[in-house]
N, C-alpha and C. Protein backbone atom coordinates (compact mmCIF):
# COMPACT_ATOMS: atom_id res chain seq x y z
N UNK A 1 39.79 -4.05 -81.43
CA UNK A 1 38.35 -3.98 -81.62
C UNK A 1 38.07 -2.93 -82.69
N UNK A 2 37.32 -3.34 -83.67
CA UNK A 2 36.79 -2.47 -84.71
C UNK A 2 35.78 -1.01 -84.25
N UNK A 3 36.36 0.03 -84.81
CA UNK A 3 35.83 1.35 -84.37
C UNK A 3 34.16 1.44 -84.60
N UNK A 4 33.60 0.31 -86.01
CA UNK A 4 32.26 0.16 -85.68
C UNK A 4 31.72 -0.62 -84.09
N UNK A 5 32.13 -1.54 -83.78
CA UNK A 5 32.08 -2.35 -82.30
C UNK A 5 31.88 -1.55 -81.19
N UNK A 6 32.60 -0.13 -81.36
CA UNK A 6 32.83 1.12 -80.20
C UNK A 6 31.37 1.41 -80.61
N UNK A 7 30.83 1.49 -81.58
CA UNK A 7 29.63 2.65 -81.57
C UNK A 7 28.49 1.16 -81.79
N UNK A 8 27.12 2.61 -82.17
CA UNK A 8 26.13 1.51 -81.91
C UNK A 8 25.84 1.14 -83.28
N UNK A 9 24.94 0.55 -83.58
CA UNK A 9 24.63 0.10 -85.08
C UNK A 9 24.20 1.23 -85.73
N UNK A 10 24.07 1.39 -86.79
CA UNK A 10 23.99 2.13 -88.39
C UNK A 10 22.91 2.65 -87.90
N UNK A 11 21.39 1.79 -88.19
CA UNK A 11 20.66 2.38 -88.21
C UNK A 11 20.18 2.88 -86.45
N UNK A 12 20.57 2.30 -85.48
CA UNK A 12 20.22 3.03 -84.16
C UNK A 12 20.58 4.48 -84.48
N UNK A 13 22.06 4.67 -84.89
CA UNK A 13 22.31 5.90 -84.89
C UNK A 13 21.44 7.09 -85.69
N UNK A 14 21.18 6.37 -87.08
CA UNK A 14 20.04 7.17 -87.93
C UNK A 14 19.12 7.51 -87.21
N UNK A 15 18.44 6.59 -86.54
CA UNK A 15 17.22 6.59 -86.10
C UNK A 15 17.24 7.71 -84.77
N UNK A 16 18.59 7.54 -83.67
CA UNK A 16 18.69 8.56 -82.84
C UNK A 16 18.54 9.67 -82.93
N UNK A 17 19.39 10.29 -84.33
CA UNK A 17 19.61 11.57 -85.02
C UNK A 17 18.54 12.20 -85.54
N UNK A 18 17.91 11.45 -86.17
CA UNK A 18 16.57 11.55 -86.80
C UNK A 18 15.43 12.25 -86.01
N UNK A 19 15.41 11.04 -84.53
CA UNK A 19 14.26 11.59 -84.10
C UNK A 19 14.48 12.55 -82.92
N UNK A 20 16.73 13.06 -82.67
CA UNK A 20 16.04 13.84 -81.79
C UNK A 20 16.16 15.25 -82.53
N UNK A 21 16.12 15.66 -84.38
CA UNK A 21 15.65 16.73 -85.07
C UNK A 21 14.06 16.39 -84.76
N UNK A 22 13.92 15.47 -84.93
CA UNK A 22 12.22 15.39 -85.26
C UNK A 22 11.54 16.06 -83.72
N UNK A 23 12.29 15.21 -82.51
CA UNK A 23 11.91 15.72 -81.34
C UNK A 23 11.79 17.47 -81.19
N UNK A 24 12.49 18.17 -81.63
CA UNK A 24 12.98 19.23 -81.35
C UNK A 24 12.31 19.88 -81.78
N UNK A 25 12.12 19.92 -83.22
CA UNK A 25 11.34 20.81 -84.02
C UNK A 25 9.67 20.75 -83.51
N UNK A 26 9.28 19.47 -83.10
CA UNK A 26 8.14 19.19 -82.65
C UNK A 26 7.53 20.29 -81.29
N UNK A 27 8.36 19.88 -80.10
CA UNK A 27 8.81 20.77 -79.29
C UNK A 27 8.61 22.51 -79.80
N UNK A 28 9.34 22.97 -80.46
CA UNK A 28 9.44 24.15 -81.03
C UNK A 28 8.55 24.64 -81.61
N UNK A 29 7.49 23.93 -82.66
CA UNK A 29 6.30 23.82 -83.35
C UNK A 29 5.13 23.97 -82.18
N UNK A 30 5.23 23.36 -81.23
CA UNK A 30 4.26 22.67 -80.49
C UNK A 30 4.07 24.74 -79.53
N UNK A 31 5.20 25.10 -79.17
CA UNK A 31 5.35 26.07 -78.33
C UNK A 31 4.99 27.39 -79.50
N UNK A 32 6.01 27.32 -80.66
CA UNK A 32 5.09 28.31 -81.54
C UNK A 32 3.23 28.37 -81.93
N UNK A 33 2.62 27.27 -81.76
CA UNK A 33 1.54 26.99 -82.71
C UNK A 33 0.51 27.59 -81.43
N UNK A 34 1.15 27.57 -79.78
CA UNK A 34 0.41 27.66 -78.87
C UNK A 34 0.79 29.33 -78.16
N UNK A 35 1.72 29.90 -78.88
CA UNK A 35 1.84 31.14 -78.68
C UNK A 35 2.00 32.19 -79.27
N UNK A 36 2.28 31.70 -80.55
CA UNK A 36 2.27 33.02 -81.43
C UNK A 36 0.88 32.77 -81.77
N UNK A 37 0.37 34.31 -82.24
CA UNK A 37 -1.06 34.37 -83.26
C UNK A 37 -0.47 34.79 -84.05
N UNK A 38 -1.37 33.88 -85.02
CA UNK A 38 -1.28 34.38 -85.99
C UNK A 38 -2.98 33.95 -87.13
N UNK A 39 -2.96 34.07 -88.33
CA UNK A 39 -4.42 33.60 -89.01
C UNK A 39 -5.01 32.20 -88.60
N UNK A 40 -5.85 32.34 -88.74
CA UNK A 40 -6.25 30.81 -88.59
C UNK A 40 -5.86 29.61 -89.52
N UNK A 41 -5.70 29.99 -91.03
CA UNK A 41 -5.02 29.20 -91.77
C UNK A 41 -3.99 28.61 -91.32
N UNK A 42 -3.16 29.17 -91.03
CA UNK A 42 -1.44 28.79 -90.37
C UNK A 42 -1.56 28.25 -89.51
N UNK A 43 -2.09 28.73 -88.55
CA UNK A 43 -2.14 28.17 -87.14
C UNK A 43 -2.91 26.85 -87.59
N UNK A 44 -4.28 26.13 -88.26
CA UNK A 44 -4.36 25.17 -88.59
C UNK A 44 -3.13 24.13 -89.31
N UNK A 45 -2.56 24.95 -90.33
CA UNK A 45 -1.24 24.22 -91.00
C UNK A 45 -0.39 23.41 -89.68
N UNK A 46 0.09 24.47 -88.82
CA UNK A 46 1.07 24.05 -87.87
C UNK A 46 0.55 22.79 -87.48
N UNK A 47 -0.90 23.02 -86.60
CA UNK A 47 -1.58 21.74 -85.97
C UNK A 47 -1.67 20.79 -86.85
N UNK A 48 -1.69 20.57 -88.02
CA UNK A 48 -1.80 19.40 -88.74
C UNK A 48 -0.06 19.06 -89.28
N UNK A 49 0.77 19.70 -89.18
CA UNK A 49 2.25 19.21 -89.62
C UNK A 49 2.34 18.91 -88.14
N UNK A 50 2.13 19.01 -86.85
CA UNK A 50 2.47 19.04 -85.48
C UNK A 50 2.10 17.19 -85.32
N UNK A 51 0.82 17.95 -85.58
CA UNK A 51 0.19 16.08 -85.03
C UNK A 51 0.64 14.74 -86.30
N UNK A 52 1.32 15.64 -87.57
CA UNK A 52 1.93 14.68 -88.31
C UNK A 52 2.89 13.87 -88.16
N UNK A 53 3.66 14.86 -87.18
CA UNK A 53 5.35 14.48 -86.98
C UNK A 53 5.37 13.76 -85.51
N UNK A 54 4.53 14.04 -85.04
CA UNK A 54 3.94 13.65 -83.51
C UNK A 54 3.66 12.04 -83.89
N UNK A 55 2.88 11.98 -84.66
CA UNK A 55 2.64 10.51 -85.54
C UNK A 55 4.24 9.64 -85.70
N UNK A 56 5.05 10.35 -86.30
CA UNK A 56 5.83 9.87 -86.95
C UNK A 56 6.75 9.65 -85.76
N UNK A 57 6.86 10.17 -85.34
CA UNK A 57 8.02 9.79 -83.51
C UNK A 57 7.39 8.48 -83.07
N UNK A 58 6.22 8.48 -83.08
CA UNK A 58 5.53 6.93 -82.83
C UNK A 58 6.08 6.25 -83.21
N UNK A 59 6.07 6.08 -84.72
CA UNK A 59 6.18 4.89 -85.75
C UNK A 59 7.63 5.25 -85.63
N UNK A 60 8.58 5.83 -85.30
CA UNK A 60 9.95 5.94 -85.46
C UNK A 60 10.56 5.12 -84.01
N UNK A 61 10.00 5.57 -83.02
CA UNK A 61 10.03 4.87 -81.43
C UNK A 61 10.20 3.55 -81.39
N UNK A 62 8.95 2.95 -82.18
CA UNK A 62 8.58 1.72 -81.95
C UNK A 62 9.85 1.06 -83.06
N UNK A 63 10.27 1.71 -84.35
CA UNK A 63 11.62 1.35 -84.86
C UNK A 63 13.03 1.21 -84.04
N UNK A 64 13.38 2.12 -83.45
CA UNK A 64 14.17 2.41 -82.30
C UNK A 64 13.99 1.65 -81.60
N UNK A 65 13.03 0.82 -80.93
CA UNK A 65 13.20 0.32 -79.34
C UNK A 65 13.44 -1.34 -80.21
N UNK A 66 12.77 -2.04 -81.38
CA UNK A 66 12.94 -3.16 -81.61
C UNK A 66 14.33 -2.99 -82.38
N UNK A 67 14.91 -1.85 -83.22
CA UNK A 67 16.48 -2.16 -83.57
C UNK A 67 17.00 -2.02 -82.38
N UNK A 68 16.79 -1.51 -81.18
CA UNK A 68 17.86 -1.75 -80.25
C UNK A 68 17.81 -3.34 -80.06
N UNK A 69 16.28 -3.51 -80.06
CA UNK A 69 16.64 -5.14 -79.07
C UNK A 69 17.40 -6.25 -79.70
N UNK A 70 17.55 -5.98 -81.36
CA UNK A 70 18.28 -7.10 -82.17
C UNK A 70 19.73 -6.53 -82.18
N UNK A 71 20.18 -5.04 -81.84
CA UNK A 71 21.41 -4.71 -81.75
C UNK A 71 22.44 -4.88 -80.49
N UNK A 72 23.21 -5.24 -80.70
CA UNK A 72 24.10 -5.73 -78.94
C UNK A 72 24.50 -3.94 -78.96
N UNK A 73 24.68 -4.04 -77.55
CA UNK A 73 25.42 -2.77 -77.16
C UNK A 73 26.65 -2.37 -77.48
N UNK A 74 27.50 -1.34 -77.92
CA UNK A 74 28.94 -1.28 -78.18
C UNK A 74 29.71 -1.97 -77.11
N UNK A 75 30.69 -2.50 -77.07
CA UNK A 75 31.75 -2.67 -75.93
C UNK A 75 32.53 -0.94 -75.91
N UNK A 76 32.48 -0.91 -74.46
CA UNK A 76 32.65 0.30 -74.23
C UNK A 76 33.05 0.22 -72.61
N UNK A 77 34.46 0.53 -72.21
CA UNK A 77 34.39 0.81 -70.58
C UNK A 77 32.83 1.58 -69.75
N UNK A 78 31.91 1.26 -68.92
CA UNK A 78 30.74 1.86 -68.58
C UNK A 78 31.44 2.77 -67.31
N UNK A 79 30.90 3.34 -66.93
CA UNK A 79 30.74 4.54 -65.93
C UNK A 79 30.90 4.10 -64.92
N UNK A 80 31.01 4.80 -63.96
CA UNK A 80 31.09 4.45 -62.61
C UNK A 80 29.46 4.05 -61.86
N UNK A 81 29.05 3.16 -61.13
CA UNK A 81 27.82 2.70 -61.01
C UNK A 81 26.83 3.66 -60.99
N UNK A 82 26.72 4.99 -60.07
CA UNK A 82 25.70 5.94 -60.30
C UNK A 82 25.62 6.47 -61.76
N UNK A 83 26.59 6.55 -62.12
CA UNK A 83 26.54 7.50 -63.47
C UNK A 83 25.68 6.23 -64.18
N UNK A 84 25.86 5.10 -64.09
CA UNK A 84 25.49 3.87 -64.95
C UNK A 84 23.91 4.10 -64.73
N UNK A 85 23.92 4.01 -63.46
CA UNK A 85 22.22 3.90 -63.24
C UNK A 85 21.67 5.14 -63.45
N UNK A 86 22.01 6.14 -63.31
CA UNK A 86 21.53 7.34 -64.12
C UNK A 86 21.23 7.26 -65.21
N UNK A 87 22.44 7.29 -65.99
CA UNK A 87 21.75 7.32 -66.97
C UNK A 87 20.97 6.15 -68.16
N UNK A 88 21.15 4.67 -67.25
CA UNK A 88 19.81 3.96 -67.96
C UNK A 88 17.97 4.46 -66.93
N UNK A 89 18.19 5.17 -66.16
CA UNK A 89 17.02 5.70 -65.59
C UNK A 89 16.38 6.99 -66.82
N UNK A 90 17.51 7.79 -67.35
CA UNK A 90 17.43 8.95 -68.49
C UNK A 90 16.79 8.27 -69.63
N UNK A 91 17.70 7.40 -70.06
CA UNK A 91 17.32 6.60 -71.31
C UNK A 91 15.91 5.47 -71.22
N UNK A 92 15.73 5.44 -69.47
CA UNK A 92 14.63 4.64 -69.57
C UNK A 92 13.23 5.74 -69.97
N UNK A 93 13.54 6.65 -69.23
CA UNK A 93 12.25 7.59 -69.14
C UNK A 93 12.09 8.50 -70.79
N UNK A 94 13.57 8.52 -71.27
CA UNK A 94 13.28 9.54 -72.73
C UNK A 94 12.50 8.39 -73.48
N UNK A 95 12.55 7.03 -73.75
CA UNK A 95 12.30 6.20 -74.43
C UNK A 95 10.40 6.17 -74.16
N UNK A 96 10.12 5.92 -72.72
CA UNK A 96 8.96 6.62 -71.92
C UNK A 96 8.06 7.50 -72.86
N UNK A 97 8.37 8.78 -72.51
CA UNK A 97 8.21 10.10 -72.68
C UNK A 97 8.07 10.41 -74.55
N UNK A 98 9.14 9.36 -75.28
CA UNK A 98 8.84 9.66 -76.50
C UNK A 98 7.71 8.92 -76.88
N UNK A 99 7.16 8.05 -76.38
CA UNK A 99 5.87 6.78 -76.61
C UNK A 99 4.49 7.65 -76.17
N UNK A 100 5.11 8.22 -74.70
CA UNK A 100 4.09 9.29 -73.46
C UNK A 100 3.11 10.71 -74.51
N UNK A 101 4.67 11.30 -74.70
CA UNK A 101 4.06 12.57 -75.73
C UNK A 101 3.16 12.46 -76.64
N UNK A 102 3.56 11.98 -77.34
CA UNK A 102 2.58 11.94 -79.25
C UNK A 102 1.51 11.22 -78.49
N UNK A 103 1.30 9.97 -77.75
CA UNK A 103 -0.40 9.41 -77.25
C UNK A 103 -0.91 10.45 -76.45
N UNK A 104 -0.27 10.84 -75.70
CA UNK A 104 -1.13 11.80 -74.93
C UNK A 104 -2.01 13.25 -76.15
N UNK A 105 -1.08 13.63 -76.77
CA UNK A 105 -1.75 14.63 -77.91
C UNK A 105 -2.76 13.74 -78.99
N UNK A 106 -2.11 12.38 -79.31
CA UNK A 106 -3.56 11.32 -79.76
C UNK A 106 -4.76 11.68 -79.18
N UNK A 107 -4.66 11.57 -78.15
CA UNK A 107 -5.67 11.37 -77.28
C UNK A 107 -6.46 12.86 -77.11
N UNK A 108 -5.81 13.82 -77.03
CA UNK A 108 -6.31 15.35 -76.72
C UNK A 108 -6.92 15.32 -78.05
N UNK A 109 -6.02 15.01 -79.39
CA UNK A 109 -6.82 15.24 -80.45
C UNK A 109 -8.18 14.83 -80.35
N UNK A 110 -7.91 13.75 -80.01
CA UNK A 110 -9.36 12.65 -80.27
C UNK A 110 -10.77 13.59 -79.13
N UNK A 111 -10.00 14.24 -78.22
CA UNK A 111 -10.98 14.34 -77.17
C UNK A 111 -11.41 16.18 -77.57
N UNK A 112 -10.86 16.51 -78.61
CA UNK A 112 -11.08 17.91 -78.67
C UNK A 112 -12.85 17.87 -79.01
N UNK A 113 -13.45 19.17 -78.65
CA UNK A 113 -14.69 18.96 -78.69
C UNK A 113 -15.10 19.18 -80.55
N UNK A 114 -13.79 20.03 -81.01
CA UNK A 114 -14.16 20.13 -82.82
C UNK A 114 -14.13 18.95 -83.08
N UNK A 115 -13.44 17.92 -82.54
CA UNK A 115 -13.98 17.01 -83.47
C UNK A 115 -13.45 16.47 -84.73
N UNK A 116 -11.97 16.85 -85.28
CA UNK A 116 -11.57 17.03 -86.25
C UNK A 116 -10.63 15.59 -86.77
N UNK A 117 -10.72 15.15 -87.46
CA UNK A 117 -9.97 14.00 -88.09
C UNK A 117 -8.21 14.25 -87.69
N UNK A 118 -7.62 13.58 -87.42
CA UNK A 118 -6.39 13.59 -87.33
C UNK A 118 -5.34 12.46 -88.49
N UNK A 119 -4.95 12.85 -89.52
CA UNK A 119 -5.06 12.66 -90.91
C UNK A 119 -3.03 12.82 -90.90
N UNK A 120 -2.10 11.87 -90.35
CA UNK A 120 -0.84 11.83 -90.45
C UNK A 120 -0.43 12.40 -92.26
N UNK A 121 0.47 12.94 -92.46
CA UNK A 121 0.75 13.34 -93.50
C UNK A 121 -0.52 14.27 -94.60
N UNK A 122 -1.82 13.75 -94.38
CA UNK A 122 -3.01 13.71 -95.72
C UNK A 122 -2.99 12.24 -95.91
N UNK A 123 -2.10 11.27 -95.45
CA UNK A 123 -2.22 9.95 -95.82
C UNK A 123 -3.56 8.99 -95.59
N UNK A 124 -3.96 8.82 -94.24
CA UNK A 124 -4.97 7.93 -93.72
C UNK A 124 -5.70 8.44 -92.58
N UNK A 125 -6.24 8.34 -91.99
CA UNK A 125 -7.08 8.71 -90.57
C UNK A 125 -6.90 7.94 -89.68
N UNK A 126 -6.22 8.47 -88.21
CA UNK A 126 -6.20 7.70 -87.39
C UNK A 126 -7.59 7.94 -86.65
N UNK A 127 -7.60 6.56 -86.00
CA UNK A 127 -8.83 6.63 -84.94
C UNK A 127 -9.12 7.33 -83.86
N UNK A 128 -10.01 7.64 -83.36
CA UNK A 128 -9.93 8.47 -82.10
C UNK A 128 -9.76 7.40 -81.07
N UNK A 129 -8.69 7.67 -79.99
CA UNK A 129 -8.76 6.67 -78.99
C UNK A 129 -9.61 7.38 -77.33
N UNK A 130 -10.52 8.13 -77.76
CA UNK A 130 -11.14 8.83 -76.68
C UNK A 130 -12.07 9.22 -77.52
N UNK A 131 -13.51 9.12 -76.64
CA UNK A 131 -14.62 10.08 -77.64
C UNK A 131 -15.12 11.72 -77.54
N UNK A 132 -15.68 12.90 -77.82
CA UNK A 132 -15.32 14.19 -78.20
C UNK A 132 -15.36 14.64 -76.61
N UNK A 133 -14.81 15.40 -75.94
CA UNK A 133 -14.91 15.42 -74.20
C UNK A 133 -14.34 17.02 -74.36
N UNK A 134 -14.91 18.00 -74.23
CA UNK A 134 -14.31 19.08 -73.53
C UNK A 134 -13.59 19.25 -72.25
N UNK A 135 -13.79 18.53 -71.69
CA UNK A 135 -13.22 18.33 -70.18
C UNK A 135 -11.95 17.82 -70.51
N UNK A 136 -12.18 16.54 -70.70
CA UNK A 136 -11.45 15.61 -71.02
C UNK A 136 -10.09 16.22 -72.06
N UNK A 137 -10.46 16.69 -72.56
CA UNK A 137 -9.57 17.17 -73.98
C UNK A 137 -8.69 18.51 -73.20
N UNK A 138 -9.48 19.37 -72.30
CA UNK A 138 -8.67 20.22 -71.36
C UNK A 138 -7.56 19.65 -70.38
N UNK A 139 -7.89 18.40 -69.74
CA UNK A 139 -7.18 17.66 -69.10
C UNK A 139 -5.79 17.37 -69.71
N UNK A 140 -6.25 16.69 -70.96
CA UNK A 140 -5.06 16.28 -72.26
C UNK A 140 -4.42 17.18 -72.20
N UNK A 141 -4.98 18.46 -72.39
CA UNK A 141 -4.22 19.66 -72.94
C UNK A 141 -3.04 19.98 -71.80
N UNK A 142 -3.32 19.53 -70.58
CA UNK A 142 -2.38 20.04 -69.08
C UNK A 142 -1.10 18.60 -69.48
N UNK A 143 -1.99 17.92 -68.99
CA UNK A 143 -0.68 16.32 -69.44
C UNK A 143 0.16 16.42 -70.81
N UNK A 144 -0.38 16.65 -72.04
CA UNK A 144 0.44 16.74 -73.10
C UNK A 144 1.78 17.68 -72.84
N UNK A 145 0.95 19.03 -72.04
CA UNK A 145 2.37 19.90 -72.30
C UNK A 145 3.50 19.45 -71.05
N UNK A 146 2.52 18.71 -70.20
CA UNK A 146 3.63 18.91 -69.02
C UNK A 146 4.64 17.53 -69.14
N UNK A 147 3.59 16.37 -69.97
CA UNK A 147 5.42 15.70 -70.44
C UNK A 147 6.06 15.81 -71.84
N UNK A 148 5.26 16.91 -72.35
CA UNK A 148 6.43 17.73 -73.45
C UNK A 148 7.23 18.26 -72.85
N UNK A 149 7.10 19.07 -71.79
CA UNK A 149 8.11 20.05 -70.74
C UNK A 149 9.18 18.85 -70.29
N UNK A 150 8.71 18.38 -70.02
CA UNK A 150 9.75 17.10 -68.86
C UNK A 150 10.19 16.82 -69.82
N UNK A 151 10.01 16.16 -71.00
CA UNK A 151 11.18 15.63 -72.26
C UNK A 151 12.19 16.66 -72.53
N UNK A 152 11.96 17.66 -72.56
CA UNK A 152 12.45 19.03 -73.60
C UNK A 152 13.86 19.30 -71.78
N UNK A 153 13.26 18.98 -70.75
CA UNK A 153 13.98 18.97 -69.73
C UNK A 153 15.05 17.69 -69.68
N UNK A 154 14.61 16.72 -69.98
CA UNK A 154 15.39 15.50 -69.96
C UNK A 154 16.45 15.46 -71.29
N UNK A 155 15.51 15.95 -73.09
CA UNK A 155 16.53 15.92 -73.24
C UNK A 155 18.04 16.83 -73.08
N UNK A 156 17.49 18.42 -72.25
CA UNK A 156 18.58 19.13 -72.07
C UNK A 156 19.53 18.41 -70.78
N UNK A 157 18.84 17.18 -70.23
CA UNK A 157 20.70 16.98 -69.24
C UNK A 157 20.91 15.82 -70.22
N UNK A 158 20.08 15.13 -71.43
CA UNK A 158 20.77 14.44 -71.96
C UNK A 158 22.05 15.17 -72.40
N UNK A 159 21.86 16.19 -73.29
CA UNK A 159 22.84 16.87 -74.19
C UNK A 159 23.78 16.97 -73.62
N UNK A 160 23.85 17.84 -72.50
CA UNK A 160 24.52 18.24 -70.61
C UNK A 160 25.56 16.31 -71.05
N UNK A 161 25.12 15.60 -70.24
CA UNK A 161 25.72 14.79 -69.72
C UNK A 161 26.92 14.06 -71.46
N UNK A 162 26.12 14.18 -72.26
CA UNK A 162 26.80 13.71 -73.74
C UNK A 162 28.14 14.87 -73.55
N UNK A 163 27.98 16.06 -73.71
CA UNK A 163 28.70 16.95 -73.59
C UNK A 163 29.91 17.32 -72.27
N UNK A 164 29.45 16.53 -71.07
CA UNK A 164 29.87 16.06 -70.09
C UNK A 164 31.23 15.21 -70.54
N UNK A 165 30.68 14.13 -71.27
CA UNK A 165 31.67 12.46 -71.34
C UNK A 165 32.50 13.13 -72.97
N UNK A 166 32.44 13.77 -73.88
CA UNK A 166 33.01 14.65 -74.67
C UNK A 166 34.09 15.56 -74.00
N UNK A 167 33.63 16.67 -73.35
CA UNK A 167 34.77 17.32 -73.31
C UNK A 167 35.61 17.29 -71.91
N UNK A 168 34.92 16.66 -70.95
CA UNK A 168 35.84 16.52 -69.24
C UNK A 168 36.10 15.34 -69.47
N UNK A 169 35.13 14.16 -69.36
CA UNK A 169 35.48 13.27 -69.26
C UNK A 169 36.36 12.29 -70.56
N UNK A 170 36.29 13.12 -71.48
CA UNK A 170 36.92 12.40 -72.74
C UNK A 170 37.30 11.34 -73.03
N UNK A 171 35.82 10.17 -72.89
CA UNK A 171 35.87 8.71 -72.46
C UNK A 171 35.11 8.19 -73.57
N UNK A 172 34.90 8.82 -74.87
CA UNK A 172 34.32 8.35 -76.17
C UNK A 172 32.86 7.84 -76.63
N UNK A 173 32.31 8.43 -74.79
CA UNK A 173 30.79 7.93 -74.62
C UNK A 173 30.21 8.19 -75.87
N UNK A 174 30.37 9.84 -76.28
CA UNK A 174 29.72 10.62 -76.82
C UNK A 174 29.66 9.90 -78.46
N UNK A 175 30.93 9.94 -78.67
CA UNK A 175 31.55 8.98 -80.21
C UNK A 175 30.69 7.97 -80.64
N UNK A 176 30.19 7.07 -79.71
CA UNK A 176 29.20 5.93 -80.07
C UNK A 176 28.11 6.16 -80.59
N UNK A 177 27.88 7.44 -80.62
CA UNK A 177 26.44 7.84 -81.43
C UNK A 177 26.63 8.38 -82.39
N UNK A 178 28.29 8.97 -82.42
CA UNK A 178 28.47 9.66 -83.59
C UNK A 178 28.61 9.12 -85.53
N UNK A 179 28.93 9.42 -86.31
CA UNK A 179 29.34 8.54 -87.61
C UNK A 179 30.58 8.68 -87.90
C-alpha cells in the first residue's frame, strides 16, 4: 500500500494544519484582546483581525468538512473500540465547536449594543444575524467564551491523544496527518 493511502488527502491535511494555527492564534488573540489593556486603537485592531480570522475558520470548516466527504479515509489498522468511539465523539464535537465558536461571536457581534459593522478582512460586510441587544450580546459574551474554553480543552486531549498514538503507542495514527 502506497505511503500516500496511509495518510489523508493533500489538501485535508493543509486544511487541518492551517486551521489548527488559525485555531490557536484565534484562541490566544481572543484571551489577549479580553485581558490585556491596552489603547483603544489596538484593542479595536485586535477585535477586527479576531472577528476576521473567526470569519475565516468558517469558510475554512465548511472546506474541511466537504473535502473530507469526497476524500475516503486512509486504510489504517483502527483502535481498539473505545478508543474508536472516542475519538470519532472528539472529532465529532471539534468539527461542532469549530462551526459553534466563530457563530456564536457572529452573533455577539451582531448583538453588541455599538452596533458596529463586522467587515471580514476590510473586504465586505457581513450581516447581523441578531438585532442590537445588550442583554442579548452579554449572554453571547458567556457562550462565546465558554465554547472557546471547551475547544481550547478538546483541542489539548486532541494533541494528548495524537501524542499518545506517536510516542507509546507507535501505531502511525499520528503520521496520517503528517507530510
Amino acid at each position: 500500500m502506497s505511503s500516500e493511502r496511509r495518510r489523508w488527502s493533500l489538501p485535508l491535511r493543509l486544511l487541518h494544519w492551517a486551521m489548527a494555527a488559525l485555531i490557536l492564534s484565534l484562541l490566544v488573540l481572543g484571551w489577549v484582546m479580553t485581558h490585556v489593556r491596552t489603547d483603544l486603537g489596538t484593542t479595536f485592531t485586535w477585535y477586527l483581525w479576531h472577528k476576521s480570522f473567526g470569519f475565516a475558520v468558517l469558510v475554512l470548516v465548511a472546506a474541511r468538512i466537504a473535502t473530507r466527504l469526497l476524500s475516503p479515509a486512509p486504510r489504517e489498522a483502527m483502535p481498539p473500540g473505545w478508543q474508536r468511539r472516542a475519538a470519532h465523539l472528539a472529532h465529532g464535537l471539534l468539527y461542532l465547536l469549530m462551526v459553534a465558536v466563530p457563530v456564536a461571536g457572529w452573533m455577539m457581534a451582531s448583538a453588541s449594543p455599538l452596533h458596529l459593522p463586522t467587515r471580514p478582512f476590510n473586504l465586505f460586510t457581513l450581516p447581523d444575524l441578531v438585532a442590537p441587544n445588550a442583554a442579548l450580546f452579554r449572554q453571547l459574551e458567556l457562550v462565546h467564551a465558554t465554547l472557546a474554553y471547551s475547544l481550547l480543552g478538546l483541542v489539548v486531549l486532541h494533541v494528548a491523544a495524537a501524542l499518545k498514538h506517536r510516542f507509546l503507542d507507535r501505531d502511525g495514527v499520528l503520521a496520517r496527518m503528517g507530510f
